[in-house]
C-alpha atoms as a PDB file:
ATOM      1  CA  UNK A   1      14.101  -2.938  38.182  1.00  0.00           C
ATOM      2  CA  UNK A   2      13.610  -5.910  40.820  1.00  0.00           C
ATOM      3  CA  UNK A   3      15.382  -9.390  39.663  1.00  0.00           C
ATOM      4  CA  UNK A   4      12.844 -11.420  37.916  1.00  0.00           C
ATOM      5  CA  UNK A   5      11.551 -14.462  38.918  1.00  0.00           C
ATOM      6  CA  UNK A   6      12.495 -17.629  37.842  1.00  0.00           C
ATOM      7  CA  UNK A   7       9.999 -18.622  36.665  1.00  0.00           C
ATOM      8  CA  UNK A   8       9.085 -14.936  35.699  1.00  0.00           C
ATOM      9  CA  UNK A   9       5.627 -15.354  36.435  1.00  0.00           C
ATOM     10  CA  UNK A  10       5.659 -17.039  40.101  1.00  0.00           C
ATOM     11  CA  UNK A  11       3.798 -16.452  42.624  1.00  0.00           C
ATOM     12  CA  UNK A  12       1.258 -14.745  40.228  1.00  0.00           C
ATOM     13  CA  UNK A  13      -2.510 -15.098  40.325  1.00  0.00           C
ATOM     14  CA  UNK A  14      -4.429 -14.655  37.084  1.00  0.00           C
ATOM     15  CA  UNK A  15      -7.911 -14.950  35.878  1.00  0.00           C
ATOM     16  CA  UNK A  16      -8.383 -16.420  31.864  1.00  0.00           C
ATOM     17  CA  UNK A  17     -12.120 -15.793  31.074  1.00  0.00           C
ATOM     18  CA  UNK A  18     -12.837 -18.109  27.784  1.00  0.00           C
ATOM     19  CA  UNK A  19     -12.118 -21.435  28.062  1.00  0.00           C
ATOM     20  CA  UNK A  20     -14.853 -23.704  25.652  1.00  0.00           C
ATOM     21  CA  UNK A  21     -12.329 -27.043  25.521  1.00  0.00           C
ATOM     22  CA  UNK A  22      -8.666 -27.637  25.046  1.00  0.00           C
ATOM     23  CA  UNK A  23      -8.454 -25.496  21.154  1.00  0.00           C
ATOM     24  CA  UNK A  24      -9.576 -22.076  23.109  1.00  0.00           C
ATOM     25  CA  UNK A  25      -7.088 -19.456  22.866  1.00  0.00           C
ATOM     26  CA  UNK A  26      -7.489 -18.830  26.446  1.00  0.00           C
ATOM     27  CA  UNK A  27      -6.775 -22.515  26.928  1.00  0.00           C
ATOM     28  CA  UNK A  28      -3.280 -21.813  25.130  1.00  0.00           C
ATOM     29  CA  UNK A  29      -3.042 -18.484  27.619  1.00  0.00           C
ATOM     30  CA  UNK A  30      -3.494 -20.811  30.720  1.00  0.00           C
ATOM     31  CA  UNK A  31      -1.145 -23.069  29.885  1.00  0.00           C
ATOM     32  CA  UNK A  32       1.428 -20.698  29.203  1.00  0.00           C
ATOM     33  CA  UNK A  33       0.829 -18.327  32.271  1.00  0.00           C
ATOM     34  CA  UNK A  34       0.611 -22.262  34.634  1.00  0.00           C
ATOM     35  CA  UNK A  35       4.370 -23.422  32.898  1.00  0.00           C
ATOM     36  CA  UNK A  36       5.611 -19.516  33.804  1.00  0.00           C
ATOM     37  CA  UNK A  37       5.063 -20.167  37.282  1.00  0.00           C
ATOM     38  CA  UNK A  38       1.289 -18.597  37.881  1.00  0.00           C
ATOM     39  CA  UNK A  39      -0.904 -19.532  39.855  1.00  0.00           C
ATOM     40  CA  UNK A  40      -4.462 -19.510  37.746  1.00  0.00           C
ATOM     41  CA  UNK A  41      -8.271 -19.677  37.916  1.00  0.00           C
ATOM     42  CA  UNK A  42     -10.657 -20.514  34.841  1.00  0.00           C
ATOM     43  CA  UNK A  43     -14.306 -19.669  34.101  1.00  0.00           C
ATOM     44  CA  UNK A  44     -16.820 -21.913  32.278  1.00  0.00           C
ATOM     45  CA  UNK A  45     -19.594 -20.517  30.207  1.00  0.00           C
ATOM     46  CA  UNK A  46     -22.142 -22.678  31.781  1.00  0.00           C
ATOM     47  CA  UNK A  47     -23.218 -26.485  32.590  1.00  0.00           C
ATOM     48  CA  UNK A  48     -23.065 -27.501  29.466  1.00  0.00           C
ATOM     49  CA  UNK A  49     -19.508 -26.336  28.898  1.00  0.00           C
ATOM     50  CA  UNK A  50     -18.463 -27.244  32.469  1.00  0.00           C
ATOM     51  CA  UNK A  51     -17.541 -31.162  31.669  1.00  0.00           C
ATOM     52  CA  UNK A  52     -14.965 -30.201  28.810  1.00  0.00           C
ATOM     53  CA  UNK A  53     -12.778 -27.261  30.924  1.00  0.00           C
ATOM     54  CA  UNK A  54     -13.114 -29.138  34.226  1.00  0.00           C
ATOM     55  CA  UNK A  55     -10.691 -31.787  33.170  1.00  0.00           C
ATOM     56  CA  UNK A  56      -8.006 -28.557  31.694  1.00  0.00           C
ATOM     57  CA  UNK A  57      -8.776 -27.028  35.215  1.00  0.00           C
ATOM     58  CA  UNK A  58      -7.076 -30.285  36.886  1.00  0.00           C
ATOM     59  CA  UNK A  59      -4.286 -30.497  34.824  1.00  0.00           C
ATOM     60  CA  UNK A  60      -3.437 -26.607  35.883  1.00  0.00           C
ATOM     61  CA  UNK A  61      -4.188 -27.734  39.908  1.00  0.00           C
ATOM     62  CA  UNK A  62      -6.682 -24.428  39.104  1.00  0.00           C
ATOM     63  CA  UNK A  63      -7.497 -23.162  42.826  1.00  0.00           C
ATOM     64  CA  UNK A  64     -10.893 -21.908  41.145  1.00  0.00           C
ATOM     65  CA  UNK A  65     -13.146 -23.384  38.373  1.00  0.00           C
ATOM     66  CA  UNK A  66     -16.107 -20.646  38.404  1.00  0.00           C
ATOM     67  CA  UNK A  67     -19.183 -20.390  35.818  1.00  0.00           C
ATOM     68  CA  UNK A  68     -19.378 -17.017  34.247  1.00  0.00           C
ATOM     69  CA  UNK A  69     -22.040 -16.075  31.574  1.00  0.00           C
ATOM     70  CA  UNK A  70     -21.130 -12.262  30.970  1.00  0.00           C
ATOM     71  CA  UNK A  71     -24.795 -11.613  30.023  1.00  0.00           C
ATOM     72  CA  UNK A  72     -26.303 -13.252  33.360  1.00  0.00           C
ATOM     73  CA  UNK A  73     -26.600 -10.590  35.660  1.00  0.00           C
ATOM     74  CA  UNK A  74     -24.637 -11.349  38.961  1.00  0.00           C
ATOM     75  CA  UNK A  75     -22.168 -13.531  37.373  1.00  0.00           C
ATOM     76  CA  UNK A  76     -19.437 -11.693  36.957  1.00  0.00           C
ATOM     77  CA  UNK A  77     -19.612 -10.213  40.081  1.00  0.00           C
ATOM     78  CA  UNK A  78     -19.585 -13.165  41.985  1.00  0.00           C
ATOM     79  CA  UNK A  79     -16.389 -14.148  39.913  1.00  0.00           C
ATOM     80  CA  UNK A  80     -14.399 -11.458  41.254  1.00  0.00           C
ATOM     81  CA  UNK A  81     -15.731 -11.762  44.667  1.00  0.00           C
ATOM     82  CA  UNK A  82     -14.215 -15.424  44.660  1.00  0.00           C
ATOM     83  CA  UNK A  83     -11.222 -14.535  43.648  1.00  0.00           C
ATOM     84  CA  UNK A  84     -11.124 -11.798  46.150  1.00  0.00           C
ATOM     85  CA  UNK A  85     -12.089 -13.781  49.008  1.00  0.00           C
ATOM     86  CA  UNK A  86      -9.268 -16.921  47.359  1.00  0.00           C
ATOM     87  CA  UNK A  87      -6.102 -14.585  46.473  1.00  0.00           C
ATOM     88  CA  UNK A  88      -6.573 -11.230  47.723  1.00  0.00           C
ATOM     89  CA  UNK A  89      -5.673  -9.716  44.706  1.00  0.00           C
ATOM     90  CA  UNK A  90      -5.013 -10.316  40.795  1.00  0.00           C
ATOM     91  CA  UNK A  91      -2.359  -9.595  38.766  1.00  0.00           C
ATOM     92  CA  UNK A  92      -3.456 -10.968  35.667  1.00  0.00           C
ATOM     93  CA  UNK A  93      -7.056 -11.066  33.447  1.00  0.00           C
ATOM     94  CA  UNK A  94      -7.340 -12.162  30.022  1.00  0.00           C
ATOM     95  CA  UNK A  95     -10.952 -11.538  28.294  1.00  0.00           C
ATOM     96  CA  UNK A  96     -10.868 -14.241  24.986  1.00  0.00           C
ATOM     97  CA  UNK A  97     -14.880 -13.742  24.741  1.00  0.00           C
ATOM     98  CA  UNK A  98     -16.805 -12.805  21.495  1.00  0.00           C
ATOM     99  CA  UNK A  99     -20.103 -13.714  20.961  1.00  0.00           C
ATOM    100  CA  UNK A 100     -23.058 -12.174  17.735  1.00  0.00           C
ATOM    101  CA  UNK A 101     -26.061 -13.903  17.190  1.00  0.00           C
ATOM    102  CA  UNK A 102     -25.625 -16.159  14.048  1.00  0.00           C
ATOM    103  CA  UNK A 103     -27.942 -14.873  11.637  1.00  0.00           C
ATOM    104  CA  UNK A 104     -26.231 -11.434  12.470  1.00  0.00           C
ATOM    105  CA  UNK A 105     -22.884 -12.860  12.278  1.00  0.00           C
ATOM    106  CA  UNK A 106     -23.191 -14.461   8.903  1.00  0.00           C
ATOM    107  CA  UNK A 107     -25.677 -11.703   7.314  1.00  0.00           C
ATOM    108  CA  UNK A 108     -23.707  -9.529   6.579  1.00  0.00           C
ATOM    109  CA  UNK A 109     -23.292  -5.662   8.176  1.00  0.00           C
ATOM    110  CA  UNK A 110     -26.051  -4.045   6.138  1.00  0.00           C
ATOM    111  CA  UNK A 111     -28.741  -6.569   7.398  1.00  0.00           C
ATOM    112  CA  UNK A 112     -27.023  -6.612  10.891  1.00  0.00           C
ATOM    113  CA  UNK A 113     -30.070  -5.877  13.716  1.00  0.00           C
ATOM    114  CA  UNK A 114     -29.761  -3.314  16.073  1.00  0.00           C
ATOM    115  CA  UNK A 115     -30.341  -6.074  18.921  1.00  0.00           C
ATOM    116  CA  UNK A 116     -27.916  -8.344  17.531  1.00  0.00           C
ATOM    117  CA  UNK A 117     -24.942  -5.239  17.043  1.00  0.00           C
ATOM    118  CA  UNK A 118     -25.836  -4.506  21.154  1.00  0.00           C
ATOM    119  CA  UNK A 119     -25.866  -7.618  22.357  1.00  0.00           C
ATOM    120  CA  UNK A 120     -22.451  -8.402  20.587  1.00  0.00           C
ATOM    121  CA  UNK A 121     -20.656  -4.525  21.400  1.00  0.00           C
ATOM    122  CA  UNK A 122     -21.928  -5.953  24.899  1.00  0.00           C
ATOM    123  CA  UNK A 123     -20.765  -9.866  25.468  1.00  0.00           C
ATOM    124  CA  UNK A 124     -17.604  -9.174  22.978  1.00  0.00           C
ATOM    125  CA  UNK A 125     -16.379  -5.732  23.833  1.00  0.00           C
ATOM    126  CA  UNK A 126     -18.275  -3.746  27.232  1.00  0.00           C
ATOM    127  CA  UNK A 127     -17.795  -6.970  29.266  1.00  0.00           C
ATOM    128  CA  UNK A 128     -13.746  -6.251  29.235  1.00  0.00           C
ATOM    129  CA  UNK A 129     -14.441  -2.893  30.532  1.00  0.00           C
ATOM    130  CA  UNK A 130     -17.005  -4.506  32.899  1.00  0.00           C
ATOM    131  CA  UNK A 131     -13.778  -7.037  34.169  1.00  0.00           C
ATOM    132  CA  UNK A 132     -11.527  -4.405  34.184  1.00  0.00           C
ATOM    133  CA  UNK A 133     -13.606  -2.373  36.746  1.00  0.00           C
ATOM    134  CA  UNK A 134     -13.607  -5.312  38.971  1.00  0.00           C
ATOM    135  CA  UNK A 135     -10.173  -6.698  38.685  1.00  0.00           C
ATOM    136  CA  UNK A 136      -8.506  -2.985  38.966  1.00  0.00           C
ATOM    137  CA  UNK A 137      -9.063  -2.855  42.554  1.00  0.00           C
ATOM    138  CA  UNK A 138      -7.397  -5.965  43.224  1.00  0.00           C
ATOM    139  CA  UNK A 139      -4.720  -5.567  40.882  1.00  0.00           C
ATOM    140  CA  UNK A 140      -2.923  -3.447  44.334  1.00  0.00           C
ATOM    141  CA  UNK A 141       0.499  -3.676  42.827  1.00  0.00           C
ATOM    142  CA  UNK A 142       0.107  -3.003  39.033  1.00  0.00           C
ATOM    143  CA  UNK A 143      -0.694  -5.984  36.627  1.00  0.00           C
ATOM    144  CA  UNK A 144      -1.611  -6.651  32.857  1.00  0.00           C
ATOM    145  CA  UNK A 145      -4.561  -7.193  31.319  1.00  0.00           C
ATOM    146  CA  UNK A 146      -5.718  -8.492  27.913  1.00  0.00           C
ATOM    147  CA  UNK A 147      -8.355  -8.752  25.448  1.00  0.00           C
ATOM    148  CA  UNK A 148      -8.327 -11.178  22.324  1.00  0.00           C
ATOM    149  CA  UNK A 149      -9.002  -8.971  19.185  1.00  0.00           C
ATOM    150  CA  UNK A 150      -8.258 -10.060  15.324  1.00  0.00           C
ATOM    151  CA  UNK A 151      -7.162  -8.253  12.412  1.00  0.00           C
ATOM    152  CA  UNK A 152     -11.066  -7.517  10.740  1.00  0.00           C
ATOM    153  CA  UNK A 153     -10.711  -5.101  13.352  1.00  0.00           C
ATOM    154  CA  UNK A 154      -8.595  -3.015  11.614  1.00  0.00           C
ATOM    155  CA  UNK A 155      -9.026  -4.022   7.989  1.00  0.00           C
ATOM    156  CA  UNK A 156     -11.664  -5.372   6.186  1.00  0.00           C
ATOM    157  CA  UNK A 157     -11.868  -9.021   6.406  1.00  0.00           C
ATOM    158  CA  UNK A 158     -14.408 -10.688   3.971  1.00  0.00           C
ATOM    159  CA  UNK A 159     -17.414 -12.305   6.132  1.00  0.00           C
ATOM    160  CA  UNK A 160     -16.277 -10.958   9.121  1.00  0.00           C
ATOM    161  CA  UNK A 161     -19.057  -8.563   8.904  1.00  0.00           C
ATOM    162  CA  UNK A 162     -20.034  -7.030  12.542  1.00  0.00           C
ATOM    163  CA  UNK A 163     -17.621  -8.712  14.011  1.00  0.00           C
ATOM    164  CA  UNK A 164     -15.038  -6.181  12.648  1.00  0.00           C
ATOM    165  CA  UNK A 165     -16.656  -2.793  13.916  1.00  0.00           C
ATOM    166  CA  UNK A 166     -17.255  -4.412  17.669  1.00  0.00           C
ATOM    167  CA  UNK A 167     -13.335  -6.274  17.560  1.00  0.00           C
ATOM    168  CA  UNK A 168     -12.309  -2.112  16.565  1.00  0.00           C
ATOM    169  CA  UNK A 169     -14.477  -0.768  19.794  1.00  0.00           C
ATOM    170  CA  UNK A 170     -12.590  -3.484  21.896  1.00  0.00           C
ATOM    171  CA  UNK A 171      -9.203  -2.487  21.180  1.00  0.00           C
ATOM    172  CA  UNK A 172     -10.225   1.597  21.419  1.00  0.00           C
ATOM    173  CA  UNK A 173     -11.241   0.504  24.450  1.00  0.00           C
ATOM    174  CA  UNK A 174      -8.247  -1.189  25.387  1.00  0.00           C
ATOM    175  CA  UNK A 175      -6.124   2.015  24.852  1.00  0.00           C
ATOM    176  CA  UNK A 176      -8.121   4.394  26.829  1.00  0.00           C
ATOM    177  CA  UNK A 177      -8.144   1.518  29.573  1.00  0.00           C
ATOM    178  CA  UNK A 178      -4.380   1.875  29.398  1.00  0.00           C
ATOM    179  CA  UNK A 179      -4.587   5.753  29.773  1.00  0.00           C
ATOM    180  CA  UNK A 180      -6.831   5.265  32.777  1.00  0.00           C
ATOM    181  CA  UNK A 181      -5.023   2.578  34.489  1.00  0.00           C
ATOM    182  CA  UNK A 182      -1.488   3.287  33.441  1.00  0.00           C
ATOM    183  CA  UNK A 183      -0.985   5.557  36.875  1.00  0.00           C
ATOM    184  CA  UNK A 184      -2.094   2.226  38.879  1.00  0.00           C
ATOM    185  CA  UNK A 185       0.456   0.338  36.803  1.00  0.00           C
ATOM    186  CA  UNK A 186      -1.582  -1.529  35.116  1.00  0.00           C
ATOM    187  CA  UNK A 187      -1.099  -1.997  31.647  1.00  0.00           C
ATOM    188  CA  UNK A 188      -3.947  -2.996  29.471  1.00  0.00           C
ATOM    189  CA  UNK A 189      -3.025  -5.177  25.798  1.00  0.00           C
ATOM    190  CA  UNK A 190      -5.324  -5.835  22.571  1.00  0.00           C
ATOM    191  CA  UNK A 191      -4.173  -9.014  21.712  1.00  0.00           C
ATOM    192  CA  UNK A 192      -4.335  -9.958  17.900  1.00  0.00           C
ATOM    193  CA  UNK A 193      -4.079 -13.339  16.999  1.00  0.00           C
ATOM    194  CA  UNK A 194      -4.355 -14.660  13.420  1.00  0.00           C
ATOM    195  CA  UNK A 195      -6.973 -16.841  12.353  1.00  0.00           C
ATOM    196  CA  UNK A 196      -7.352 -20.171  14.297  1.00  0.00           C
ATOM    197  CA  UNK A 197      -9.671 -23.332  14.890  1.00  0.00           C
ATOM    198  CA  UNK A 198     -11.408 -22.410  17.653  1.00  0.00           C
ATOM    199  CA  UNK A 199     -15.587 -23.134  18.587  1.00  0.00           C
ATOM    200  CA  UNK A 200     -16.003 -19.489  18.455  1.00  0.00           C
ATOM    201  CA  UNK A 201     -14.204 -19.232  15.186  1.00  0.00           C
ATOM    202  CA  UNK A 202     -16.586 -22.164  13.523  1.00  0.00           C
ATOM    203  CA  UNK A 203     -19.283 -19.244  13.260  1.00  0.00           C
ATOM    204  CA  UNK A 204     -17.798 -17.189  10.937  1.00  0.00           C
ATOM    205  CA  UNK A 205     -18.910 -17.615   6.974  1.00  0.00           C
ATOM    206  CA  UNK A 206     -16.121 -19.787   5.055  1.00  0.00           C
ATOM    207  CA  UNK A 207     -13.468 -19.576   7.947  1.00  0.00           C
ATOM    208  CA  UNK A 208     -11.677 -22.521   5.957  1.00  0.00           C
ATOM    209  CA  UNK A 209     -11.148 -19.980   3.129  1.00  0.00           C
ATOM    210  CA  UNK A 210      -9.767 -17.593   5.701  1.00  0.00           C
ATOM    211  CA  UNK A 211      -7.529 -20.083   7.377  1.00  0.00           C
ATOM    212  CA  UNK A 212      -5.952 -20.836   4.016  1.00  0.00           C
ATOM    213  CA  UNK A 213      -5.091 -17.354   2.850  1.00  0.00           C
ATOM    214  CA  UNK A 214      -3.456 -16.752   6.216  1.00  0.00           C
ATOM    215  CA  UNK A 215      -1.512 -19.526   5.430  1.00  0.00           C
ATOM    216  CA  UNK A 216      -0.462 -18.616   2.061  1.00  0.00           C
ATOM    217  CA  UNK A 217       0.127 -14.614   3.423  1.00  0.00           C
ATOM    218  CA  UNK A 218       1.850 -14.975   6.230  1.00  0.00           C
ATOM    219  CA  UNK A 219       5.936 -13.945   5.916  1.00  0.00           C
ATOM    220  CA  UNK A 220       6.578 -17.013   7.875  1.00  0.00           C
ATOM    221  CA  UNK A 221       4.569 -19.598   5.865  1.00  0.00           C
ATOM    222  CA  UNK A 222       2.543 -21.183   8.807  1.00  0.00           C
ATOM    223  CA  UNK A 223      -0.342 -20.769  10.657  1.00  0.00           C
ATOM    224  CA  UNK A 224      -0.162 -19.656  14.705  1.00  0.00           C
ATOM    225  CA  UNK A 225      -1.762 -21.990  17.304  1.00  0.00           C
ATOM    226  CA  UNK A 226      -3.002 -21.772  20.878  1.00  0.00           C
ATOM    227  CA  UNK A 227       0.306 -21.627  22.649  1.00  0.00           C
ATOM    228  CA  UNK A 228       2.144 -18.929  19.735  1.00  0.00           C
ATOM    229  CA  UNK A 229      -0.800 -16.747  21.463  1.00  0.00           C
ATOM    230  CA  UNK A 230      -0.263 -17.846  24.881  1.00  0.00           C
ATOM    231  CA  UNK A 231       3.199 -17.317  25.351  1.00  0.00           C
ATOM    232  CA  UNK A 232       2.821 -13.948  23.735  1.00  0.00           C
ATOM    233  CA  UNK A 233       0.764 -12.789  26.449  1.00  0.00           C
ATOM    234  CA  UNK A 234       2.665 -14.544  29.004  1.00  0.00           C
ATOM    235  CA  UNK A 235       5.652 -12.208  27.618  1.00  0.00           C
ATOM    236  CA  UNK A 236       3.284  -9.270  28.407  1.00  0.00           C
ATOM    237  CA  UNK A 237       2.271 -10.429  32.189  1.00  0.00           C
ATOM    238  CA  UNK A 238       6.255 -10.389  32.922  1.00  0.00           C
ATOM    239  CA  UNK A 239       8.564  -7.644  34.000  1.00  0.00           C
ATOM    240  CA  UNK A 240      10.450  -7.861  31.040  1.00  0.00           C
ATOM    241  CA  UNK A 241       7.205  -6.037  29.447  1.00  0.00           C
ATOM    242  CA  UNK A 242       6.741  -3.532  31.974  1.00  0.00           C
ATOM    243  CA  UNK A 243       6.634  -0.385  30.061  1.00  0.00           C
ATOM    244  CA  UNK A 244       4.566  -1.790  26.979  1.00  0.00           C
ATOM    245  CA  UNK A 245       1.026  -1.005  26.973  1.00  0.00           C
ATOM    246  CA  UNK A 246      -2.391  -0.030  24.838  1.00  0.00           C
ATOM    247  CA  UNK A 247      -0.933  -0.808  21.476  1.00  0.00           C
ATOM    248  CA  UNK A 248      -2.212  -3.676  19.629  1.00  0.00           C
ATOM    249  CA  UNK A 249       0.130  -6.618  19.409  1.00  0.00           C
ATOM    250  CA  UNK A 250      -0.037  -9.250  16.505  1.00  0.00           C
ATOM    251  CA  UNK A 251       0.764 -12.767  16.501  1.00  0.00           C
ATOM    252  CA  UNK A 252      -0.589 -13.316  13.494  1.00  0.00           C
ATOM    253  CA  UNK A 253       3.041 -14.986  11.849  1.00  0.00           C
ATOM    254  CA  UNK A 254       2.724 -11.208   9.973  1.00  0.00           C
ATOM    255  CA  UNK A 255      -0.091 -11.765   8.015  1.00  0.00           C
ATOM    256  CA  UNK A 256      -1.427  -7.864   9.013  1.00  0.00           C
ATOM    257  CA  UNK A 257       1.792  -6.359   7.648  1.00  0.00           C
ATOM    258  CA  UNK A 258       0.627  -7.281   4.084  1.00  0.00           C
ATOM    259  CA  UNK A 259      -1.263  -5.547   1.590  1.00  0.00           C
END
């Protein structure tokens, strides 16, 4: 094993997809990946969102602020092609995207239309696959890339509802991504954080309710935030985690160890 860096991420050039404002998990992952040394570029969803990441973008010195709406055809082509034609290669990509139409998010499975289960499986869990096509090639010397799932994928979460089944297909796909890319040396990470206040979060049925009883579960008594996330997948983009890959990783303060 080469020396590691100091700090172990230098030099490094990584793409966090997910940014909505400064409570974002993928805020908490840029952060963490820009105080390890990386170099990193940021997407916004569109013009609407651009005016609350531009400001995080400056504090990072971000070499690329880039709109990217997974469902606009083109877009996240044209991502990749930037940061192509910028770095010349990748060697980090974080996906922290889920998305369900709200009357299909808060209906409940059984009433859950087929439109609104596709166009979910597709923003929430295909785009990764989508990204990791793209950032593969560019990824010339092995990397790590990861994809923000929760525990509903695994167990039943009340009011979760079809988020659970596509947050399950996203971290399948995560492990066969690993098989596929693990001769590259790329290693691919479902990332499980426990519940937190995030825009995308404020969707979900009673997510107070769920807040509190992670609070009351968890063996450590507290709640995670943004940067207990980031620094966990900063962990995973160093050498130190060079032979972990395709298994599901909680920071979640326990909570999914419980019955």
């Amino acid at each position: 094993m080469n020396p590691v860096p100091i700090p172990p991420l230098k030099g490094m050039k990584a793409l966090v997809v997910g940014v909505a404002n400064e409570h974002s998990i993928a805020w908490g992952c840029a952060s963490a990946f820009r105080q390890l040394g990386a170099d990193v570029a940021l997407t916004y969803l569109n013009e609407k969102a651009k005016p609350y990441v531009e400001p995080l973008a400056r504090q990072l010195a971000s070499p690329l602020l880039l709109p990217l709406d997974v469902a606009q055809p083109g877009e996240l082509e044209a991502v990749f092609e930037r940061v192509a034609s910028e770095w010349g290669r990748l060697d980090i990509l974080v996906h922290s995207i889920a998305w369900a139409p709200k009357e299909d998010l808060q209906g409940g499975l059984l009433d859950c239309s087929a439109d609104g289960f596709a166009r979910a499986m597709d923003i929430s869990c295909h785009s990764f696959i989508r990204m990791a096509k793209l950032a593969a090639p560019l990824m010339k010397e092995g990397g790590s890339m990861m994809a923000m799932s929760y525990l509903g994928a695994q167990k039943v979460v009340p009011n979760y509802d079809v988020m659970g089944p596509v947050k399950a297909a996203l971290e399948a796909a995560c492990r066969y991504l690993a098989y596929e890319l693990g001769p590259r040396g790329i290693r691919v990470h479902p990332v499980s954080p426990g519940p937190l206040k995030t825009r995308a979060a404020s969707g979900l049925k009673d997510f107070d309710l769920l807040l509190n009883e992670a609070a009351h579960r968890a063996p450590v008594g507290q709640l995670v935030d943004i940067m207990d996330v980031g620094f966990a997948c900063a962990y995973l983009a160093t050498p130190y985690a060079r032979r972990i890959t395709g298994g599901t990783v909680y920071v979640d303060g326990g909570v999914n160890i419980m019955g």
